[in-house]
C-alpha atoms as a PDB file:
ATOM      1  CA  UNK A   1     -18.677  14.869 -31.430  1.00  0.00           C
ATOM      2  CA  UNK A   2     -17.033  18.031 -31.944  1.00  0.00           C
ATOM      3  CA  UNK A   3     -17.706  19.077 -28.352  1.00  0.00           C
ATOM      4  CA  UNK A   4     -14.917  15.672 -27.347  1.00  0.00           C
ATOM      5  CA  UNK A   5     -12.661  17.398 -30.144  1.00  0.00           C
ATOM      6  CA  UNK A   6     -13.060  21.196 -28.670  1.00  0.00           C
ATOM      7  CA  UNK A   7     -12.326  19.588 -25.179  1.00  0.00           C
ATOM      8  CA  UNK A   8      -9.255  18.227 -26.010  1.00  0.00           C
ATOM      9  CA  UNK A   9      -8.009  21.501 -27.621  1.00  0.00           C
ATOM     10  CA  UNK A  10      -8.692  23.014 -24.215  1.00  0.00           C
ATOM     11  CA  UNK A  11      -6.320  23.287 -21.773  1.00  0.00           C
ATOM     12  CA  UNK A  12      -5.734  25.862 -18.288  1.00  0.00           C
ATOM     13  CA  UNK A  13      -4.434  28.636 -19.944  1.00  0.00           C
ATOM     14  CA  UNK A  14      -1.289  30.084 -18.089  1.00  0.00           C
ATOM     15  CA  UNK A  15      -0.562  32.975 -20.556  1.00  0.00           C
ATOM     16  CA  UNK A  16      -3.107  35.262 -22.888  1.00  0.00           C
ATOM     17  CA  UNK A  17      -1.988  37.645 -25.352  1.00  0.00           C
ATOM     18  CA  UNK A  18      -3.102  40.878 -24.490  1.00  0.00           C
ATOM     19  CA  UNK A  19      -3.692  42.187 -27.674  1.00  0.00           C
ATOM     20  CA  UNK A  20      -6.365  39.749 -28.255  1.00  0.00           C
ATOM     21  CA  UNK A  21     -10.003  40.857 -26.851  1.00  0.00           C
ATOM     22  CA  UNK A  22     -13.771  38.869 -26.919  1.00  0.00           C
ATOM     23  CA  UNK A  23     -15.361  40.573 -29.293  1.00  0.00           C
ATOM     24  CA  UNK A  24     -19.265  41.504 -27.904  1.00  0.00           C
ATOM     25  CA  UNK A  25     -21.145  38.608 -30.127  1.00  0.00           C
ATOM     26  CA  UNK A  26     -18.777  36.173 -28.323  1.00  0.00           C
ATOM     27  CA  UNK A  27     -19.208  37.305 -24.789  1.00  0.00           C
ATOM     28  CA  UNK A  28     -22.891  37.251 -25.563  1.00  0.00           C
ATOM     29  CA  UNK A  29     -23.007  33.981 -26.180  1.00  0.00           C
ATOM     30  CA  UNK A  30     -20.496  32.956 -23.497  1.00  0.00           C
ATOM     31  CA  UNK A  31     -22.950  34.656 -20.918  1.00  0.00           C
ATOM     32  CA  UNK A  32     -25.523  33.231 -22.549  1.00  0.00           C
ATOM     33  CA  UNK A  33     -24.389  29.220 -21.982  1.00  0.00           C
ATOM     34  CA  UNK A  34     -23.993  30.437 -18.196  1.00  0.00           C
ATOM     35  CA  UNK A  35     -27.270  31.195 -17.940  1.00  0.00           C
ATOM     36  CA  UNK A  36     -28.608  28.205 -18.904  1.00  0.00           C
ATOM     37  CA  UNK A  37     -26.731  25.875 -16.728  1.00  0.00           C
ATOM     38  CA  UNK A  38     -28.065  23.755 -14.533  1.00  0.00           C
ATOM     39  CA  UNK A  39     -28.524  24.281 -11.130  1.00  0.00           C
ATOM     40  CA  UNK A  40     -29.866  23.030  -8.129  1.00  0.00           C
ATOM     41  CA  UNK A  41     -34.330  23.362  -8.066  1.00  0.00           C
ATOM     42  CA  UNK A  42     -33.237  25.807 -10.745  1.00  0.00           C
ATOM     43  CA  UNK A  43     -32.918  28.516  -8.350  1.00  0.00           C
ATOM     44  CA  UNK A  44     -29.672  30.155  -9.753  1.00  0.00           C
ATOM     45  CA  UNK A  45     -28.227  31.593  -6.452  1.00  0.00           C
ATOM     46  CA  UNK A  46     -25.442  33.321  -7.919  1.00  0.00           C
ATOM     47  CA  UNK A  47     -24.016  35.696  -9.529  1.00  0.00           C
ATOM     48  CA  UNK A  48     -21.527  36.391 -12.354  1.00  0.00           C
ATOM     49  CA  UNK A  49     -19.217  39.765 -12.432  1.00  0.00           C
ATOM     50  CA  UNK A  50     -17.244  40.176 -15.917  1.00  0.00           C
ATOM     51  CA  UNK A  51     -14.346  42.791 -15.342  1.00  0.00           C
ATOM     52  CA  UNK A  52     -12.721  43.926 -17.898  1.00  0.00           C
ATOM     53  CA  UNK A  53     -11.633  47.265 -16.696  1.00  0.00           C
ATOM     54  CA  UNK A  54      -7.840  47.147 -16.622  1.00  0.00           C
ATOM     55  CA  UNK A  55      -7.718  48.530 -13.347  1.00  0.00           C
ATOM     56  CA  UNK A  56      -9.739  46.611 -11.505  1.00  0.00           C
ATOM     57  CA  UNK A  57      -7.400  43.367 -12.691  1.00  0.00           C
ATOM     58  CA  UNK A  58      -4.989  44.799 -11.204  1.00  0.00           C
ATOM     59  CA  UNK A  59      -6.498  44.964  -7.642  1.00  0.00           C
ATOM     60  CA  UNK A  60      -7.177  41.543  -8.423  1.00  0.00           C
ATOM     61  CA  UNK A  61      -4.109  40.692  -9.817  1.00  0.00           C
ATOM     62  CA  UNK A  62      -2.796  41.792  -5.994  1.00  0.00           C
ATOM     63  CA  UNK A  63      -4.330  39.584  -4.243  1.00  0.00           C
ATOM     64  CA  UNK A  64      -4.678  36.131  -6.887  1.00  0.00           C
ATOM     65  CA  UNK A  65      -1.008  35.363  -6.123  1.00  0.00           C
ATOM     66  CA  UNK A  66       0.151  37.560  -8.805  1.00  0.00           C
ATOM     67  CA  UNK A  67      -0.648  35.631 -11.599  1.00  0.00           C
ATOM     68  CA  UNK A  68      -0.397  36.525 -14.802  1.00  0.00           C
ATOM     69  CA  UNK A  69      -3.629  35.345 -16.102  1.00  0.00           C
ATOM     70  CA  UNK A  70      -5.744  38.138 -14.138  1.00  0.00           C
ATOM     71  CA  UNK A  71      -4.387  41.227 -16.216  1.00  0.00           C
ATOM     72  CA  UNK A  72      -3.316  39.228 -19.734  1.00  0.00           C
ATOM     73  CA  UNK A  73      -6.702  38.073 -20.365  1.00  0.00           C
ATOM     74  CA  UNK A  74      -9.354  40.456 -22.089  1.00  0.00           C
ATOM     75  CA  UNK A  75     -12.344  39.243 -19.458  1.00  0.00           C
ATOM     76  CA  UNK A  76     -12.319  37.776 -15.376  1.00  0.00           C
ATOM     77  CA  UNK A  77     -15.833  35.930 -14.834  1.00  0.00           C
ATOM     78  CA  UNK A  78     -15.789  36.001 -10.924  1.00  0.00           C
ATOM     79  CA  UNK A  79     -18.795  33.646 -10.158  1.00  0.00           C
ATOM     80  CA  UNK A  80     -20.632  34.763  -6.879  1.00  0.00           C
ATOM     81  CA  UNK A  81     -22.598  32.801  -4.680  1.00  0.00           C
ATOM     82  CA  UNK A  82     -25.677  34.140  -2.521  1.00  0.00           C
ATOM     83  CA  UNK A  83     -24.029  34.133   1.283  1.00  0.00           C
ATOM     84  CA  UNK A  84     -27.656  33.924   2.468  1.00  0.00           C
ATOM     85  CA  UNK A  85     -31.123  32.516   0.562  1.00  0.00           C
ATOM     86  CA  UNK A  86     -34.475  33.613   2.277  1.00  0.00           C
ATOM     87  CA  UNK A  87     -38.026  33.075   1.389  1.00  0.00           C
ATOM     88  CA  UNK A  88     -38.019  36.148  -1.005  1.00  0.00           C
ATOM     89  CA  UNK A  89     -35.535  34.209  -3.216  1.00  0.00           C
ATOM     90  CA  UNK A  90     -37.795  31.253  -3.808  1.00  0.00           C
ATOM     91  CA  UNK A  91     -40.809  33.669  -3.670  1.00  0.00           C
ATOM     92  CA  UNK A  92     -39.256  35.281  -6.793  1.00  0.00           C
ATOM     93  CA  UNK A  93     -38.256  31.952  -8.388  1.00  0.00           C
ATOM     94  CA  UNK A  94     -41.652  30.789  -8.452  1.00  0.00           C
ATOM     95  CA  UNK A  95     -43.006  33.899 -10.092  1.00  0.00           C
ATOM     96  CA  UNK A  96     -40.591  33.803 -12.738  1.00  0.00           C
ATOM     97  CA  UNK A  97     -41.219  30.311 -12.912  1.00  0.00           C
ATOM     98  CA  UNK A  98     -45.722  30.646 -13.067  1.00  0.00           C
ATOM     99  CA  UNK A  99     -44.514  33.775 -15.528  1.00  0.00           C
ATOM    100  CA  UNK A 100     -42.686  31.441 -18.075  1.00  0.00           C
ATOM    101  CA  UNK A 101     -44.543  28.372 -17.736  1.00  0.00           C
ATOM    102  CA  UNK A 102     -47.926  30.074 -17.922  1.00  0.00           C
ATOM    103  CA  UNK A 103     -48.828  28.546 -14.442  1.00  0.00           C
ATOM    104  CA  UNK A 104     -51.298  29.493 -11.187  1.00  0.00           C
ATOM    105  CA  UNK A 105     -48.765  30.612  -8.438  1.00  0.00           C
ATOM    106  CA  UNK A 106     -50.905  28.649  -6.084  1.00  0.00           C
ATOM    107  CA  UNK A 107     -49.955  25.389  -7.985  1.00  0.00           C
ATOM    108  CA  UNK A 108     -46.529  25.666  -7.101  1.00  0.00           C
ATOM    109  CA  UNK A 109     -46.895  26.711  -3.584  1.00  0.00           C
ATOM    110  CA  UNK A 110     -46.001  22.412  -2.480  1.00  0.00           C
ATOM    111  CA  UNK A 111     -42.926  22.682  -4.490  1.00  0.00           C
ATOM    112  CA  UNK A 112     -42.279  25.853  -3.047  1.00  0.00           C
ATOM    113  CA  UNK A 113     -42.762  24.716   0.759  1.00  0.00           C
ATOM    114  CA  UNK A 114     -40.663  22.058  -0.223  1.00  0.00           C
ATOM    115  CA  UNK A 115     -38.196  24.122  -1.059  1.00  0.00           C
ATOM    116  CA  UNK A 116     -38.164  26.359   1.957  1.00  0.00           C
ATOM    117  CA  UNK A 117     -38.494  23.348   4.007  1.00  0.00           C
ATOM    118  CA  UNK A 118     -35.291  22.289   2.772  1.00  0.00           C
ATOM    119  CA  UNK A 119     -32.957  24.896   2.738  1.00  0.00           C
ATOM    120  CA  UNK A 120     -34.026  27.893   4.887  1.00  0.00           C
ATOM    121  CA  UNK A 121     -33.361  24.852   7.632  1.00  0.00           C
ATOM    122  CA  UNK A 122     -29.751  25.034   6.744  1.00  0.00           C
ATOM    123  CA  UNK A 123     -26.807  26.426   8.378  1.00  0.00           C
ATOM    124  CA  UNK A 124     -25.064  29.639   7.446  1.00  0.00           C
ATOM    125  CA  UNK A 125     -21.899  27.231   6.585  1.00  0.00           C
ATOM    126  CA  UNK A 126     -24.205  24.519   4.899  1.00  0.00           C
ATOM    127  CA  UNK A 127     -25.931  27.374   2.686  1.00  0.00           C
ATOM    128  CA  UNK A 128     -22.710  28.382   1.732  1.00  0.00           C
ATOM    129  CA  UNK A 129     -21.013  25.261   0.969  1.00  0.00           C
ATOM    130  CA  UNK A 130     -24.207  24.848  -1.449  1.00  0.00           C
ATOM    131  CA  UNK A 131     -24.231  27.777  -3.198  1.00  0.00           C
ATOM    132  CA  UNK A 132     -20.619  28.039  -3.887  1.00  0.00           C
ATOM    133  CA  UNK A 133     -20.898  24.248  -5.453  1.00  0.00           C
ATOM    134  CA  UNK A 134     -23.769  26.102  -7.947  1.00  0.00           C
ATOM    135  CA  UNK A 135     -21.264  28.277  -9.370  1.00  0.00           C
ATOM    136  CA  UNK A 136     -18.723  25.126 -10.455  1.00  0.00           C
ATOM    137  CA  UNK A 137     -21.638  23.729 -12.443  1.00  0.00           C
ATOM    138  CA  UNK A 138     -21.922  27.217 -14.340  1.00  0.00           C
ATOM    139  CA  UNK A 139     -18.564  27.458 -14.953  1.00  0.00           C
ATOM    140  CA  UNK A 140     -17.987  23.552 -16.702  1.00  0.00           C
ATOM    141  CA  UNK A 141     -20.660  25.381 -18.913  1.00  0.00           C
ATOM    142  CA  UNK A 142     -18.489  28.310 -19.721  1.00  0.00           C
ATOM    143  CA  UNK A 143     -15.714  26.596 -20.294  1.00  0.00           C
ATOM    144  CA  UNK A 144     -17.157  23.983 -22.611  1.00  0.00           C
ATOM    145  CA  UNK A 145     -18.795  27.053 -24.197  1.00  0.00           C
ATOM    146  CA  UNK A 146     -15.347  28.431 -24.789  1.00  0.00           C
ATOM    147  CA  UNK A 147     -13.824  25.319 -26.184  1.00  0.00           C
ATOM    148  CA  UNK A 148     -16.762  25.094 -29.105  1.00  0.00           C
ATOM    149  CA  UNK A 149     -15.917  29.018 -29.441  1.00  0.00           C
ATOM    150  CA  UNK A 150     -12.022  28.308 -29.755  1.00  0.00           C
ATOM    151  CA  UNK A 151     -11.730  30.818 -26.825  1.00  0.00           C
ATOM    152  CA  UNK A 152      -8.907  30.253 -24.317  1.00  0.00           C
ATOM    153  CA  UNK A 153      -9.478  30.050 -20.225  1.00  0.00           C
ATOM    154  CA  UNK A 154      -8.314  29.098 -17.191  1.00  0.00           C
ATOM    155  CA  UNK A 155     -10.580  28.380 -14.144  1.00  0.00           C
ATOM    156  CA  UNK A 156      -8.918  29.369 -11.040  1.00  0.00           C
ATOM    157  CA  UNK A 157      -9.328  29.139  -7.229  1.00  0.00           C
ATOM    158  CA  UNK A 158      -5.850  30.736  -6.571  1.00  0.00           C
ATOM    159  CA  UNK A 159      -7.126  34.090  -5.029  1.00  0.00           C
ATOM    160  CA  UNK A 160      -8.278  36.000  -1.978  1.00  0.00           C
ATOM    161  CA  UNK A 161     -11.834  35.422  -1.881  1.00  0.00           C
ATOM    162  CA  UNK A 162     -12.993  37.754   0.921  1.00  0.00           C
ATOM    163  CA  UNK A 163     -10.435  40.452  -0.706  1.00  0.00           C
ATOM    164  CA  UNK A 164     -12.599  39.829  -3.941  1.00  0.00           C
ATOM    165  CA  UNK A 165     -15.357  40.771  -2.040  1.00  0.00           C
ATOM    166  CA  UNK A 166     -13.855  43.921  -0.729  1.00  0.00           C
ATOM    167  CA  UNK A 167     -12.791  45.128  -4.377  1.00  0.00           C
ATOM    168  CA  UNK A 168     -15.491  43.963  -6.123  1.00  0.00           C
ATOM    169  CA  UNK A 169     -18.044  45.273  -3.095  1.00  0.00           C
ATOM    170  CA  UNK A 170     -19.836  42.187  -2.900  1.00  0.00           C
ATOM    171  CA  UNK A 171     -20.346  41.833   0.727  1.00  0.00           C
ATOM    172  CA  UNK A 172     -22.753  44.643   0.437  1.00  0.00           C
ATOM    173  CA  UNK A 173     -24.803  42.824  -1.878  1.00  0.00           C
ATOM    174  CA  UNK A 174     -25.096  39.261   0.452  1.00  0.00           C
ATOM    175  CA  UNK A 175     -22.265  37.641  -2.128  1.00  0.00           C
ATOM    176  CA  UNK A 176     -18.876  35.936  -1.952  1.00  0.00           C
ATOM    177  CA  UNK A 177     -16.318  35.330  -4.694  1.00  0.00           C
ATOM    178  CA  UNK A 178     -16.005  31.189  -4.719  1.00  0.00           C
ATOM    179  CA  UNK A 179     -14.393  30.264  -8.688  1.00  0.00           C
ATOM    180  CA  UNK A 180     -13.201  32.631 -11.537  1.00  0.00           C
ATOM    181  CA  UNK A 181     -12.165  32.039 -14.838  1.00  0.00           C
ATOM    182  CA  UNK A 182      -9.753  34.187 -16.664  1.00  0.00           C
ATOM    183  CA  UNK A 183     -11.087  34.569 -20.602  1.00  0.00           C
ATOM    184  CA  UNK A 184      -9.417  34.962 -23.600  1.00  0.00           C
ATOM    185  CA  UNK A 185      -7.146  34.138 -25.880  1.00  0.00           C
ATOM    186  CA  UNK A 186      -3.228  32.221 -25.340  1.00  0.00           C
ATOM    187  CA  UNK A 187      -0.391  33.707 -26.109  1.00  0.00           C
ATOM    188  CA  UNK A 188       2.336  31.848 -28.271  1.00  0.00           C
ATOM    189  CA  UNK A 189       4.722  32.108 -25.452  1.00  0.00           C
ATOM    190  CA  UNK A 190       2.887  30.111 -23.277  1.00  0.00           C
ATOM    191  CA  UNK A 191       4.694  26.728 -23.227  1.00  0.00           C
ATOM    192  CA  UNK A 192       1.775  24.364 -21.203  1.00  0.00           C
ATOM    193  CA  UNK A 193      -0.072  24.549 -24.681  1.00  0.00           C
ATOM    194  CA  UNK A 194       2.288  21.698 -26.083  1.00  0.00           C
ATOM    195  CA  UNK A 195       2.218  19.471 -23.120  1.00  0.00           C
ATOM    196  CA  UNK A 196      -0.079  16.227 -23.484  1.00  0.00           C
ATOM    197  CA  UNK A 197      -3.400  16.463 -21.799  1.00  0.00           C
ATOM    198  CA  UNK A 198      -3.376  14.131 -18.792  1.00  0.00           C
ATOM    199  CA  UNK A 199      -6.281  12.219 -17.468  1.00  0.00           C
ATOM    200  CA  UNK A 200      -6.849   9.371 -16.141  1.00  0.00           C
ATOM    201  CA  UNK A 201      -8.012   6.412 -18.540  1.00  0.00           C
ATOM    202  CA  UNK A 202     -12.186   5.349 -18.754  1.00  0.00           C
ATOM    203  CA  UNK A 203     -10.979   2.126 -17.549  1.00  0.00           C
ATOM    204  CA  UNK A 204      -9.540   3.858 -14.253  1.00  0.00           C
ATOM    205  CA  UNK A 205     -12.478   6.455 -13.967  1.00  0.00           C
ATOM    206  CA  UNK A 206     -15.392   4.406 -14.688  1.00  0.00           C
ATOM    207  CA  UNK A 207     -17.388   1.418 -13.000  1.00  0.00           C
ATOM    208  CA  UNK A 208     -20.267  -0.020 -14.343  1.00  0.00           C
ATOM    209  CA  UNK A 209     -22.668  -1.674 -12.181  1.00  0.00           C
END
């Protein structure tokens, strides 16, 4: 599988060399393996801000411990989870879904109810802890995406997440900054390249039953 070899080329990028930019058929396609991730009923409840304006990394930069990564690499995917879901959220998913599908709305109204029943029972803390776990599914699909593109990144929860949301205005919009990835392309200066990738072995990870 080249997908195996790609993943072991990958590695957490410390340093990008800022010369180096995604050109627009790349990020396309980047975007485009985040959309179709998986995610939980298929509901999608998140949202993913690409900043690329050099200023704006470096509010970020400010407050994401001051590392490097933020203003080196050409893009910042900030994945955002919904801080709330309501009934107009599934209302909409099941439109889209009748839409695509070619179905009668009223033939998805018990999956629907289902779905309400489920999670509009949750808590605000519960909600949140479940949409913010959406977003790490998305981004294991950008970042395999960028190992079959030969495209350097490093996913990162080493930031400010509620001063995210200031910068970024997201608590305006009902979101929250939860993971980012900083995307690009490594520098030759940065050493961790070289260094052996360490995991654990399948014979320490798995079980078979």
């Amino acid at each position: 599988m080249n997908l195996i070899k790609n993943l072991n080329w990958r590695y957490a990028t410390k340093r990008f060399d800022t010369e180096k930019k995604l050109n627009p058929a790349d990020l396309e396609l980047l975007k485009e393996s985040i959309r179709l991730s998986a995610s939980s009923y298929g509901l999608q409840l998140y949202k993913v801000f690409i900043v690329e304006n050099e200023k704006t990394k470096l509010l970020l930069k400010d407050v994401s411990w001051g590392q490097p990564q933020i203003t080196e690499a050409s893009h910042i995917f900030v994945f955002c989870n919904y801080t709330t879901v309501s009934e107009k959220n599934i209302d909409e998913y099941l439109q889209l879904k009748a839409s695509v599908q070619n179905l009668k709305i009223d033939d998805l109204k018990g999956y629907g109810d289902f779905m309400k029943n489920t999670l509009l029972g949750l808590t605000d803390e519960q909600m949140n802890s479940w949409t913010a776990k959406q977003t790490y599914i998305a981004i294991g699909n950008l970042l395999a995406a960028c190992a079959e593109l030969k495209i350097d990144a490093c996913p990162m929860e080493g930031f400010e997440p509620e001063k995210y949301n200031k910068i970024l205005g997201l608590n305006d919009k009902g979101l929250n900054a939860a993971v980012i990835a900083a995307v690009g392309y490594r520098s030759t200066d940065d050493k961790t390249q070289f260094d052996a990738k360490v995991r654990k072995s399948s014979e320490v990870l798995f079980k078979t039953i």
